[in-house]
PDB file of N, CA and C in Angstrom:
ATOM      1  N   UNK A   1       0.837  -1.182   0.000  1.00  0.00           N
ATOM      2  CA  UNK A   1       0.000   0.000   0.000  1.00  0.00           C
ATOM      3  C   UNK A   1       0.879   1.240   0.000  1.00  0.00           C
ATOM      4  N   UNK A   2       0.781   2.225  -0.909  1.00  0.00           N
ATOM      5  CA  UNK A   2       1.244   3.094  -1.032  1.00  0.00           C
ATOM      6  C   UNK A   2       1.120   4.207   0.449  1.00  0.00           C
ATOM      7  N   UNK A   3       2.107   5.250   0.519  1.00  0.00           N
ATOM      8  CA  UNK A   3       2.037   5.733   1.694  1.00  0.00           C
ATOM      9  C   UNK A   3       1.563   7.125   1.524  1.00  0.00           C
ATOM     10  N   UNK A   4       2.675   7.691   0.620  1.00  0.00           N
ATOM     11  CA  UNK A   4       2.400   9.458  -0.236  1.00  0.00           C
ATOM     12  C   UNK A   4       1.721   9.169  -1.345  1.00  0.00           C
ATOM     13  N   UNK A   5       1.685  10.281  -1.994  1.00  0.00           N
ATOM     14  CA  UNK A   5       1.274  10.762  -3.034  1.00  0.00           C
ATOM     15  C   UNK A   5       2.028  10.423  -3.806  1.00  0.00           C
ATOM     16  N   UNK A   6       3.382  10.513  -3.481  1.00  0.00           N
ATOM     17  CA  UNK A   6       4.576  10.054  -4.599  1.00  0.00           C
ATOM     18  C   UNK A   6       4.437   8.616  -5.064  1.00  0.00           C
ATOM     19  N   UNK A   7       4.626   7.881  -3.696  1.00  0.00           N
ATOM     20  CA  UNK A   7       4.621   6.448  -4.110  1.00  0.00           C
ATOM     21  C   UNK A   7       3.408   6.266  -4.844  1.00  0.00           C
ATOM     22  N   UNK A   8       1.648   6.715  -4.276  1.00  0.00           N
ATOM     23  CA  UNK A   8       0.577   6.187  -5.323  1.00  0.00           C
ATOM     24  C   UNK A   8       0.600   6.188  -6.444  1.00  0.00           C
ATOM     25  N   UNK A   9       1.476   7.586  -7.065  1.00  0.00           N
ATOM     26  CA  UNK A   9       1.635   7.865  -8.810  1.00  0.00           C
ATOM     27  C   UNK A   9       3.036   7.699  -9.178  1.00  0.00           C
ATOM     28  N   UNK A  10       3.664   7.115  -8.208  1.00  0.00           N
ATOM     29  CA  UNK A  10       5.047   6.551  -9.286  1.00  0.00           C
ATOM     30  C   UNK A  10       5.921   8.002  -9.347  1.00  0.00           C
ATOM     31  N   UNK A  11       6.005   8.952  -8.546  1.00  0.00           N
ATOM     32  CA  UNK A  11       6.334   9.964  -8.826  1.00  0.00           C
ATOM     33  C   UNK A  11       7.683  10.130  -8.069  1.00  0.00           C
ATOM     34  N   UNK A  12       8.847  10.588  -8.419  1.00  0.00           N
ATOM     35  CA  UNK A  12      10.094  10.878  -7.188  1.00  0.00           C
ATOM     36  C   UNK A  12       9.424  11.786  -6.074  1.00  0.00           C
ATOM     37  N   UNK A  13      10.070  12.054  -4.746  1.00  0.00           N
ATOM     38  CA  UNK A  13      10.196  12.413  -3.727  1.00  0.00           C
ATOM     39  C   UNK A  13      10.407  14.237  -4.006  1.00  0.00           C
ATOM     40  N   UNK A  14      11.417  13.818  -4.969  1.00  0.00           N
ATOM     41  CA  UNK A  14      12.226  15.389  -5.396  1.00  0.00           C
ATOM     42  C   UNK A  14      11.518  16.196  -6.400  1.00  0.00           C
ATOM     43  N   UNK A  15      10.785  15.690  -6.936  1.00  0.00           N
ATOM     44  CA  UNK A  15       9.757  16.388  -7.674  1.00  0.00           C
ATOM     45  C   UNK A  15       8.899  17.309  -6.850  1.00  0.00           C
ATOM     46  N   UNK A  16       8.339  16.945  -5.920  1.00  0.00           N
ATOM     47  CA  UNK A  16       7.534  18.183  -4.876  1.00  0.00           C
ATOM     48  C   UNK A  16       8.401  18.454  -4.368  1.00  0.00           C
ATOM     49  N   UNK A  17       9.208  18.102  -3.626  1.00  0.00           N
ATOM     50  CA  UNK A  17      10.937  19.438  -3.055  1.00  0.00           C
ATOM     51  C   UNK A  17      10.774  20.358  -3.718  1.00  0.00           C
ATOM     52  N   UNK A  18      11.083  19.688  -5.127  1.00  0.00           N
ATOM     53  CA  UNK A  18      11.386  21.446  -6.198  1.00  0.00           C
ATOM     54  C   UNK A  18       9.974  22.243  -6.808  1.00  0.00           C
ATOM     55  N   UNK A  19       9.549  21.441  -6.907  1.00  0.00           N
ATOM     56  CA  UNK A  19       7.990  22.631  -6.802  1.00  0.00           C
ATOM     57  C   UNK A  19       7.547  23.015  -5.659  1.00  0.00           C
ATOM     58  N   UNK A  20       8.140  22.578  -4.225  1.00  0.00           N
ATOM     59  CA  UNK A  20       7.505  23.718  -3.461  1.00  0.00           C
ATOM     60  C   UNK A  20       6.180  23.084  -2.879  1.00  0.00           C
ATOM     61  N   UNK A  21       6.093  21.912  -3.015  1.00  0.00           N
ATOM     62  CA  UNK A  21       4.494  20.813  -2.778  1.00  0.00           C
ATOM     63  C   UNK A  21       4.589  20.052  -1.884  1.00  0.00           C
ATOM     64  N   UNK A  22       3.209  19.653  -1.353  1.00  0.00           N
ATOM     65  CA  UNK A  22       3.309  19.025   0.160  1.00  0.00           C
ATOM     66  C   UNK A  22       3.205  17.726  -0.732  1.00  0.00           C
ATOM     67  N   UNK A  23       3.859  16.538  -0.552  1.00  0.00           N
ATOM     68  CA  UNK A  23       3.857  15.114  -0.609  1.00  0.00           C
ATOM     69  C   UNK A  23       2.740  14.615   0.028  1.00  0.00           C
ATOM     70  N   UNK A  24       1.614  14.911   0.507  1.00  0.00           N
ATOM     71  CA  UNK A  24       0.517  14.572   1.128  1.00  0.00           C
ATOM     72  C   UNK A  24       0.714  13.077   1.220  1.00  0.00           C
ATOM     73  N   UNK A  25       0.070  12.741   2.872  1.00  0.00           N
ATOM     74  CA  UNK A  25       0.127  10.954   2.804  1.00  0.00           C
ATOM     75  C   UNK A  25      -1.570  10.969   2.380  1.00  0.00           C
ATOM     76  N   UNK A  26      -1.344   9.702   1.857  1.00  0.00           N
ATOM     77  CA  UNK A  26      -2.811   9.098   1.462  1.00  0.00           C
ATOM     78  C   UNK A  26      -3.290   7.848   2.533  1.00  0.00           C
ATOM     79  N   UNK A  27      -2.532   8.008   3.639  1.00  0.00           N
ATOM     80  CA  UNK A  27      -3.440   6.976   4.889  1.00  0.00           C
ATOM     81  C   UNK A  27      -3.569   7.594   6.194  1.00  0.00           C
ATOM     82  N   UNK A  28      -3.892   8.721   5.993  1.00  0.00           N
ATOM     83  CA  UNK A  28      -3.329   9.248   7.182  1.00  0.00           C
ATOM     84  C   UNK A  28      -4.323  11.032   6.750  1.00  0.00           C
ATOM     85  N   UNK A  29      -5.021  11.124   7.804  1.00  0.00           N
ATOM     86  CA  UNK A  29      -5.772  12.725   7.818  1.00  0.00           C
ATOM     87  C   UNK A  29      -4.685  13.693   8.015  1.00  0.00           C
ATOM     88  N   UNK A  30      -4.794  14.972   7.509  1.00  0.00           N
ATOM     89  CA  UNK A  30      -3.950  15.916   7.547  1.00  0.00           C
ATOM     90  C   UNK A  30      -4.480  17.259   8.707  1.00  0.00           C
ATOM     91  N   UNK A  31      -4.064  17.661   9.840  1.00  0.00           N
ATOM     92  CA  UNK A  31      -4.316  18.543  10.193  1.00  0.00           C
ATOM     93  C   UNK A  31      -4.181  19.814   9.191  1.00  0.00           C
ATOM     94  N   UNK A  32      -5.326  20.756   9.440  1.00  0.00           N
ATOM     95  CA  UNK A  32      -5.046  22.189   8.505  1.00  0.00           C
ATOM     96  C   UNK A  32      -5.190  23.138   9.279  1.00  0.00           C
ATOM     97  N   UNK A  33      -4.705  24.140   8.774  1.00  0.00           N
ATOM     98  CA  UNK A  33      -5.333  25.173   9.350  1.00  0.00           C
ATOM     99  C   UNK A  33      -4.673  26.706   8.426  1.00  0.00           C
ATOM    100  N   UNK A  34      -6.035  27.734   8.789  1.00  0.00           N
ATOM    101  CA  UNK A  34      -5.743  28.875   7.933  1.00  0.00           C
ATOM    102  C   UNK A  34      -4.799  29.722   8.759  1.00  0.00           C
ATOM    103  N   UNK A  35      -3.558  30.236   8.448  1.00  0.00           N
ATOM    104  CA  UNK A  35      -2.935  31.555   9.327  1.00  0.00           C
ATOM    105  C   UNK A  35      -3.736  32.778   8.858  1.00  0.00           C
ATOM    106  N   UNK A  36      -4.571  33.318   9.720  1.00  0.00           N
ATOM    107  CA  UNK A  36      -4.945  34.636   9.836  1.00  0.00           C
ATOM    108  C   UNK A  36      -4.342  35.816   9.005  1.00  0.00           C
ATOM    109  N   UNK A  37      -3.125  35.568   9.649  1.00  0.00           N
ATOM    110  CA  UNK A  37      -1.894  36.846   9.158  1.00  0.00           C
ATOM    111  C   UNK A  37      -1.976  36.688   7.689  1.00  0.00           C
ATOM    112  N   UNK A  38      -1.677  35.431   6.920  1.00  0.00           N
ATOM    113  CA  UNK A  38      -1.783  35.720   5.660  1.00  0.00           C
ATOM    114  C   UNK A  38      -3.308  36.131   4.938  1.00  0.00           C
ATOM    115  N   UNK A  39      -4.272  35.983   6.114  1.00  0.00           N
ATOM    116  CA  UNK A  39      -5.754  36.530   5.132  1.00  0.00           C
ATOM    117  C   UNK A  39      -5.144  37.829   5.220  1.00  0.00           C
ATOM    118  N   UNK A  40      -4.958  38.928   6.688  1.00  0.00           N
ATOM    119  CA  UNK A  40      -4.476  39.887   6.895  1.00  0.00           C
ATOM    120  C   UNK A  40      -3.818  40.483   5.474  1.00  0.00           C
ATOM    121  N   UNK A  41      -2.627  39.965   5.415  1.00  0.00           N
ATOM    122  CA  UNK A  41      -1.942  40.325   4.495  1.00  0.00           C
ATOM    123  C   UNK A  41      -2.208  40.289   2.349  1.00  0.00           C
ATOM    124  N   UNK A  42      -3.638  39.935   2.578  1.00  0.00           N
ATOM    125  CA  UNK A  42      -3.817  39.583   1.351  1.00  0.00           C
ATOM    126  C   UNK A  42      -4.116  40.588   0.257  1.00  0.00           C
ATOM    127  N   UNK A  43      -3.884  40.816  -0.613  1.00  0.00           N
ATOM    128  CA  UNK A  43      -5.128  41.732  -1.614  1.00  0.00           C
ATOM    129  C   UNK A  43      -6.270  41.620  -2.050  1.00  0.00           C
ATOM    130  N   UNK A  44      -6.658  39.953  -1.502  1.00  0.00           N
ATOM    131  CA  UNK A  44      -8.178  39.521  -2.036  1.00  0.00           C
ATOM    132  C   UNK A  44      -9.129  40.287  -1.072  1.00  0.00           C
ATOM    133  N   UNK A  45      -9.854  41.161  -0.900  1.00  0.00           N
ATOM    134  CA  UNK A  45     -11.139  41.839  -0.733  1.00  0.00           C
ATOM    135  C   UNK A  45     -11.733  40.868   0.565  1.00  0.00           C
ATOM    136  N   UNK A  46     -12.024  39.860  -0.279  1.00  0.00           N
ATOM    137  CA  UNK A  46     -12.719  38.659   0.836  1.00  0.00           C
ATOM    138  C   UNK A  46     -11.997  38.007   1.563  1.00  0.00           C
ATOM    139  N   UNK A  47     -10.931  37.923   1.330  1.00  0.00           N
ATOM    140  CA  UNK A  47      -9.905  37.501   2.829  1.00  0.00           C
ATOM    141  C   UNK A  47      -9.547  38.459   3.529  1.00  0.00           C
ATOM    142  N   UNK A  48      -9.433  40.059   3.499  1.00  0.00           N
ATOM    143  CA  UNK A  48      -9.478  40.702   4.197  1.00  0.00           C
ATOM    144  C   UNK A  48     -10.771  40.320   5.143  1.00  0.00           C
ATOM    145  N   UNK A  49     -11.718  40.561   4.498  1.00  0.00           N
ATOM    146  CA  UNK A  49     -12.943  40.738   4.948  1.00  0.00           C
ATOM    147  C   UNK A  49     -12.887  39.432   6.473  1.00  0.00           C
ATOM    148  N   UNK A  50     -12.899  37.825   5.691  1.00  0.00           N
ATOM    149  CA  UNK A  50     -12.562  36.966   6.660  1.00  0.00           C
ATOM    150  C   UNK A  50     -11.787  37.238   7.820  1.00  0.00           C
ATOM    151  N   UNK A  51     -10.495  38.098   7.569  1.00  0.00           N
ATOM    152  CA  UNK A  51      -9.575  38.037   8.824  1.00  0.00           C
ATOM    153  C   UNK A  51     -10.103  39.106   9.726  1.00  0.00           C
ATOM    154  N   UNK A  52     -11.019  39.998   8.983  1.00  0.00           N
ATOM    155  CA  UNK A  52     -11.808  40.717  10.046  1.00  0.00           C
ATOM    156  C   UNK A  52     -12.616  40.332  10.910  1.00  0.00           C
ATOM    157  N   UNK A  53     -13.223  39.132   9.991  1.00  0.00           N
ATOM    158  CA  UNK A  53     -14.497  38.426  10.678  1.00  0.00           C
ATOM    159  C   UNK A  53     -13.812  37.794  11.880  1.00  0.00           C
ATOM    160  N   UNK A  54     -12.813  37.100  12.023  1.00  0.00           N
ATOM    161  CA  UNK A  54     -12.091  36.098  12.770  1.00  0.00           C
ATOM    162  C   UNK A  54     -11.595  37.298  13.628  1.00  0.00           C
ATOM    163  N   UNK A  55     -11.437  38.852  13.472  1.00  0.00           N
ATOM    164  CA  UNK A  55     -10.926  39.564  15.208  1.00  0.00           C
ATOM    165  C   UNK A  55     -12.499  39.890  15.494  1.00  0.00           C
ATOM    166  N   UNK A  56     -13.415  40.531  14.689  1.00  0.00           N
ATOM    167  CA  UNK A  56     -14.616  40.712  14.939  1.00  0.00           C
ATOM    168  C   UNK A  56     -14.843  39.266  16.464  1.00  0.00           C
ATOM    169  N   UNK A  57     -14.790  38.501  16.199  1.00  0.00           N
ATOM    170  CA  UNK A  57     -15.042  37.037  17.012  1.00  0.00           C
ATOM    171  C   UNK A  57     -14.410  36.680  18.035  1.00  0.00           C
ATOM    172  N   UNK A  58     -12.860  36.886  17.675  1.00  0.00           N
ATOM    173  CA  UNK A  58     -12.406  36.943  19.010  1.00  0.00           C
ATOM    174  C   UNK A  58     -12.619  38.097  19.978  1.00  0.00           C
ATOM    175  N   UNK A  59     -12.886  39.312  19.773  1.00  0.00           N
ATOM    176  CA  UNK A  59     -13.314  40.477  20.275  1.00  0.00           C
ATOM    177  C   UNK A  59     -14.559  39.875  21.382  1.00  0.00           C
ATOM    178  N   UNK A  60     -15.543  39.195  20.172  1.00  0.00           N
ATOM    179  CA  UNK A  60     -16.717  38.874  20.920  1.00  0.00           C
ATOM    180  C   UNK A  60     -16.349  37.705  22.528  1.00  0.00           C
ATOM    181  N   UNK A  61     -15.391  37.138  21.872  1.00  0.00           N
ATOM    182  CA  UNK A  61     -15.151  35.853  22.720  1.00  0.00           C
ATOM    183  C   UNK A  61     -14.528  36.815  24.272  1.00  0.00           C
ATOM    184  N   UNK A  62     -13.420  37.666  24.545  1.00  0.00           N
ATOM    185  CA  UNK A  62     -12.798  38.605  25.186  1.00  0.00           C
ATOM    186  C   UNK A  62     -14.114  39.279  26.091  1.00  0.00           C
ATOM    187  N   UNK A  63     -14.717  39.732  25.224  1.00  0.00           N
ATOM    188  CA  UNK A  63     -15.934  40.526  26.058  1.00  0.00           C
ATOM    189  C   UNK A  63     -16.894  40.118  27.219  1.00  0.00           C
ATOM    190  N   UNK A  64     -17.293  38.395  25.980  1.00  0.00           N
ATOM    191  CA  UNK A  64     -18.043  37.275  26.983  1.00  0.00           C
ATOM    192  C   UNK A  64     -17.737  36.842  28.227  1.00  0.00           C
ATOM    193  N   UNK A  65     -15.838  36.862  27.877  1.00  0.00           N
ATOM    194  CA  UNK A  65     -15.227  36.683  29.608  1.00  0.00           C
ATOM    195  C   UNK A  65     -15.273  37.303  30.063  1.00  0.00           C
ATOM    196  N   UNK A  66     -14.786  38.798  29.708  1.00  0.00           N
ATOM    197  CA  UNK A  66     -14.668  39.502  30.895  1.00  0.00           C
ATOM    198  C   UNK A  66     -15.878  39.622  31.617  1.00  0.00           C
ATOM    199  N   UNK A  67     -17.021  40.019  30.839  1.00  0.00           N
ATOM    200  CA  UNK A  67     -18.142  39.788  31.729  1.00  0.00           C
ATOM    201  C   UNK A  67     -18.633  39.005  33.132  1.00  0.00           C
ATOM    202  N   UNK A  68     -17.863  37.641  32.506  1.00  0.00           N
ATOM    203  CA  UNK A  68     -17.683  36.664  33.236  1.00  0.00           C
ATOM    204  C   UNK A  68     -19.364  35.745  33.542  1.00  0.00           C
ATOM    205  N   UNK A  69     -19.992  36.095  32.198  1.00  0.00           N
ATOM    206  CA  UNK A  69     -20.864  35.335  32.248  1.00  0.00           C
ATOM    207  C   UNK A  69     -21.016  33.916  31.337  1.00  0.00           C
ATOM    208  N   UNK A  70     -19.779  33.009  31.413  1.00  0.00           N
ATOM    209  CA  UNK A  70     -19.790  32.014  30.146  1.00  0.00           C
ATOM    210  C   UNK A  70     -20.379  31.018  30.833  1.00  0.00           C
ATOM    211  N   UNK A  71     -21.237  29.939  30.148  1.00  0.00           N
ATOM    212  CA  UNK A  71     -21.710  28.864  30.847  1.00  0.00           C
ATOM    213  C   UNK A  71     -21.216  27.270  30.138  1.00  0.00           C
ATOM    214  N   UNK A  72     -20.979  26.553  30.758  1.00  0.00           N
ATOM    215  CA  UNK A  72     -20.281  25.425  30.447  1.00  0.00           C
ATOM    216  C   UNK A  72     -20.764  25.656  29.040  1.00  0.00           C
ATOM    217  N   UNK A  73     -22.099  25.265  28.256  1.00  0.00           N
ATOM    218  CA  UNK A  73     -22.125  25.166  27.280  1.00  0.00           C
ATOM    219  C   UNK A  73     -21.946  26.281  26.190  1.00  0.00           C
ATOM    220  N   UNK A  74     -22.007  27.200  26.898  1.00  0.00           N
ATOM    221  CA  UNK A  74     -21.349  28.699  25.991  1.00  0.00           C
ATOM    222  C   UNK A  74     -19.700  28.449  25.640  1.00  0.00           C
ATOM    223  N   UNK A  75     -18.876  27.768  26.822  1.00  0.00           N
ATOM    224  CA  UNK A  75     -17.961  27.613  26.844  1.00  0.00           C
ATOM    225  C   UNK A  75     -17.327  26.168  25.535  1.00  0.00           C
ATOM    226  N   UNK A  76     -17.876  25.325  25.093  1.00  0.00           N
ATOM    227  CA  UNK A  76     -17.793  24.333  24.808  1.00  0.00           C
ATOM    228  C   UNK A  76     -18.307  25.280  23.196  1.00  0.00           C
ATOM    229  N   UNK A  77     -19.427  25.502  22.984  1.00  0.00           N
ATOM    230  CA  UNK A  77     -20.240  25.667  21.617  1.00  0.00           C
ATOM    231  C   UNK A  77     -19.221  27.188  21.315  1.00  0.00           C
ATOM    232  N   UNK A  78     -18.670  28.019  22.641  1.00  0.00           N
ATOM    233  CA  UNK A  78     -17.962  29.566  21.175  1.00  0.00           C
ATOM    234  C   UNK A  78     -15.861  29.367  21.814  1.00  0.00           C
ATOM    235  N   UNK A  79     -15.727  28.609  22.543  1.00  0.00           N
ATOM    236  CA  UNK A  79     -14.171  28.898  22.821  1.00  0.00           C
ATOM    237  C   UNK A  79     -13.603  27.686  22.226  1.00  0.00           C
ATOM    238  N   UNK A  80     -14.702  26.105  21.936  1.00  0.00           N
ATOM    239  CA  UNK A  80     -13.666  25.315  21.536  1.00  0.00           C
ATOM    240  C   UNK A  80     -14.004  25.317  20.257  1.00  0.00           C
ATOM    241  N   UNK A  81     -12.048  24.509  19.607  1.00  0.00           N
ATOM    242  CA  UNK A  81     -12.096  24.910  17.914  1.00  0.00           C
ATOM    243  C   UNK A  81     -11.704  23.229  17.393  1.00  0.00           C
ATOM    244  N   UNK A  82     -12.612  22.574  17.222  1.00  0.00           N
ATOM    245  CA  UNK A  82     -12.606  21.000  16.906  1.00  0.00           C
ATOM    246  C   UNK A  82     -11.994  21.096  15.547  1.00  0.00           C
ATOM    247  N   UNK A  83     -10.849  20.470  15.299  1.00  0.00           N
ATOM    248  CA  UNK A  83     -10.569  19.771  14.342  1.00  0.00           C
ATOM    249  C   UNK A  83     -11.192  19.144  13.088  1.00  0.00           C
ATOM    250  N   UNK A  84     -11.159  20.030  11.898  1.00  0.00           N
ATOM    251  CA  UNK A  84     -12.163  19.818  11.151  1.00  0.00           C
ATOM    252  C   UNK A  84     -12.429  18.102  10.682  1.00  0.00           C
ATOM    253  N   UNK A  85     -13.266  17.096  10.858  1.00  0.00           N
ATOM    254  CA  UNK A  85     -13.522  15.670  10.731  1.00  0.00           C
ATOM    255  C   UNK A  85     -12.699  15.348   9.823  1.00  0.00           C
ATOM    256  N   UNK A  86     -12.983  15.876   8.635  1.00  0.00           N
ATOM    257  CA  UNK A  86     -12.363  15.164   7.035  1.00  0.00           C
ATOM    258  C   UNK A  86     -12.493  16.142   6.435  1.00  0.00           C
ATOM    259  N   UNK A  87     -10.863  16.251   5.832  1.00  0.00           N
ATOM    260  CA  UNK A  87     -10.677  17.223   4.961  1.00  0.00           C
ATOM    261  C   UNK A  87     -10.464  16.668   3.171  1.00  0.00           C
ATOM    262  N   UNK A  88     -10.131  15.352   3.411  1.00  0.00           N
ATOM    263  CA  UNK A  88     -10.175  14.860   2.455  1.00  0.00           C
ATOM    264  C   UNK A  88      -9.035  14.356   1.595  1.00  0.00           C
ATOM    265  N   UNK A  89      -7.784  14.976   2.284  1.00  0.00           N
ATOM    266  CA  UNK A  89      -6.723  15.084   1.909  1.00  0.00           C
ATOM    267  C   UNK A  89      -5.661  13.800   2.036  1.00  0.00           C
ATOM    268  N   UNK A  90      -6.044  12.832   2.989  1.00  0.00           N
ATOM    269  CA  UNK A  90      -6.023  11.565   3.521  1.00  0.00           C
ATOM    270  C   UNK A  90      -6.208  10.620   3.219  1.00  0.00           C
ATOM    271  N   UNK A  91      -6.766  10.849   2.110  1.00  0.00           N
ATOM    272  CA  UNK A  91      -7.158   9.474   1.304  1.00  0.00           C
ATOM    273  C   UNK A  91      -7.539   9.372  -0.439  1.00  0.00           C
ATOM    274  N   UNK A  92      -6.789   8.775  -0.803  1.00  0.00           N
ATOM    275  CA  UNK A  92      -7.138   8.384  -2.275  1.00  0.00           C
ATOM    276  C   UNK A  92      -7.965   8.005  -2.556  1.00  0.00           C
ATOM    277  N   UNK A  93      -8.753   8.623  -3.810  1.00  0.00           N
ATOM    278  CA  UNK A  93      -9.943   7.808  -4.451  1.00  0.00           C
ATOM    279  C   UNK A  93      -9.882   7.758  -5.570  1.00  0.00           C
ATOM    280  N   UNK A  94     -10.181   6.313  -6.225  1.00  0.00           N
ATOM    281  CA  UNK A  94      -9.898   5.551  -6.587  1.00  0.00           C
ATOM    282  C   UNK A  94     -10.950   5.712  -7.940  1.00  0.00           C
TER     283      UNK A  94
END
C-alpha cells in the first residue's frame, strides 16, 4: 500500500521538493489550518474581509469573559475549535 502521493503515482520524492508541494500521505488525515496573518496580508477583498471576521469574534469571545458570564455550554459551543472531521486530503480515491 502506497504511503504518499509520490509512491501512489510513481512519482520521485524530489519532484515536490522542487515545486515547493506538500507530498501529502494518502493513509493518514492531515491537520489544517488557515494563518490569519496571511488573510491579513492579502489583496483579495474577501480575505481581508474573513480576517476581520475572525478579530470581529475573538473580540466577541474577550468581552463574553470579561463579563464573566460564560456557561459550560457557551464555553464548549464559542471557545472550543474541533478539528475539522475530514478534509479529504487523507485518502485516495480511486
Amino acid at each position: 500500500m502506497s504511503t504518499f502521493l509520490s509512491d501512489h503515482f510513481g512519482i520521485d520524492e524530489n519532484v515536490f521538493e522542487a515545486y515547493g508541494a506538500l507530498n501529502v500521505s494518502v493513509i493518514n488525515d492531515l491537520p489544517l489550518f488557515i494563518d490569519p496573518f496571511l488573510l491579513f496580508h492579502s489583496e483579495k477583498s474577501e480575505y481581508v474581509e474573513l480576517h476581520e471576521n475572525i478579530i470581529q469574534y475573538l473580540v466577541f469571545l474577550r468581552d463574553r469573559a470579561a463579563a464573566g458570564s460564560v456557561s459550560e455550554g457557551q464555553l464548549q459551543n464559542w471557545y472550543c475549535f474541533p478539528e475539522v472531521k475530514q478534509n479529504w486530503l487523507g485518502c485516495v480515491v480511486s
